[in-house]
Protein backbone atom coordinates (compact mmCIF):
# COMPACT_ATOMS: atom_id res chain seq x y z
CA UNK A 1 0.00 0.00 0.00
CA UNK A 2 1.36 3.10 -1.06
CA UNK A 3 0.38 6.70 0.83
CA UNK A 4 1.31 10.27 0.19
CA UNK A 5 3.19 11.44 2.50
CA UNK A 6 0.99 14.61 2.65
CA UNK A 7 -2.16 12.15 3.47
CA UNK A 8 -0.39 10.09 5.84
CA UNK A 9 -0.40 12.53 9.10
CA UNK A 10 -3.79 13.53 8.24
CA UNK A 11 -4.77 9.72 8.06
CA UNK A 12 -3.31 8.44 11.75
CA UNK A 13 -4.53 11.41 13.15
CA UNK A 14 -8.25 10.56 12.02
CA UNK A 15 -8.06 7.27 12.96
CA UNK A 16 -6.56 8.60 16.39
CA UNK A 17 -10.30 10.24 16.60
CA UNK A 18 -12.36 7.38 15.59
CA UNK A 19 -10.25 5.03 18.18
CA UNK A 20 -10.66 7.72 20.72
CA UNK A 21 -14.67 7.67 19.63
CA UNK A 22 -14.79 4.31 20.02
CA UNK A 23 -12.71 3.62 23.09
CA UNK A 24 -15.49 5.92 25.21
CA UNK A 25 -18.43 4.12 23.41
CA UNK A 26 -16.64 1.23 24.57
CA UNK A 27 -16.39 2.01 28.10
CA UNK A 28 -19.40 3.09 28.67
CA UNK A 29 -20.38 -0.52 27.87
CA UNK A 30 -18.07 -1.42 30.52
CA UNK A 31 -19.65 -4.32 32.49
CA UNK A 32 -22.37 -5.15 30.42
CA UNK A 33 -23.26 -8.61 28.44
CA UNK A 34 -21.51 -8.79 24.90
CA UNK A 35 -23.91 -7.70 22.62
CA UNK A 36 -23.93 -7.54 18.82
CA UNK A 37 -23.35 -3.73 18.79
CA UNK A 38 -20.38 -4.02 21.75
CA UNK A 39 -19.33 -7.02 19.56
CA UNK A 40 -18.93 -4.61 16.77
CA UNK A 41 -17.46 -1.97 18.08
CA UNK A 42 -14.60 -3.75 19.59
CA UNK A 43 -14.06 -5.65 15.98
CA UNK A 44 -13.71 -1.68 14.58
CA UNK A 45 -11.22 -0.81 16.99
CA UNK A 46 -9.20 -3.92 16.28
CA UNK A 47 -9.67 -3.47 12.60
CA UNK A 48 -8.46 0.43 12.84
CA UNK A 49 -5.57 -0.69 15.15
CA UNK A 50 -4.49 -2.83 12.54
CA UNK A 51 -5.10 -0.20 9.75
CA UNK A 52 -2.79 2.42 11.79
CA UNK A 53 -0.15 -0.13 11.53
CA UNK A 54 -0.60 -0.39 7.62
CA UNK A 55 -0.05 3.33 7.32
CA UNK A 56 2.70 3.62 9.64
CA UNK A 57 4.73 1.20 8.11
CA UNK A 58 3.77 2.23 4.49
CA UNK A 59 6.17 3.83 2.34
């Protein structure tokens, strides 16, 4: 995968926001069963952890 290096701060720093997002949707599920929405929103975090690493080691 190839990014612009213009795009690329601009890129971590959104998904910063959307992690951030989801990290306080996530805990205020704290405690509560496992339902199909918290399942969701912990496979988007994962899934935007993983695409942060994608940019950061893209050249």
């Amino acid at each position: 995968m190839e990014i612009h290096p213009k795009y690329k701060s601009l890129l971590l720093e959104a998904i910063q926001n959307m992690m951030y997002k989801i990290s306080l949707d996530l805990e205020s599920l704290k405690g509560q069963p496992m339902t199909k929405s918290r399942k969701e929103l912990t496979k988007k975090q994962k899934s935007l952890e993983e695409l942060q690493h994608v940019i950061h080691i893209a050249e």
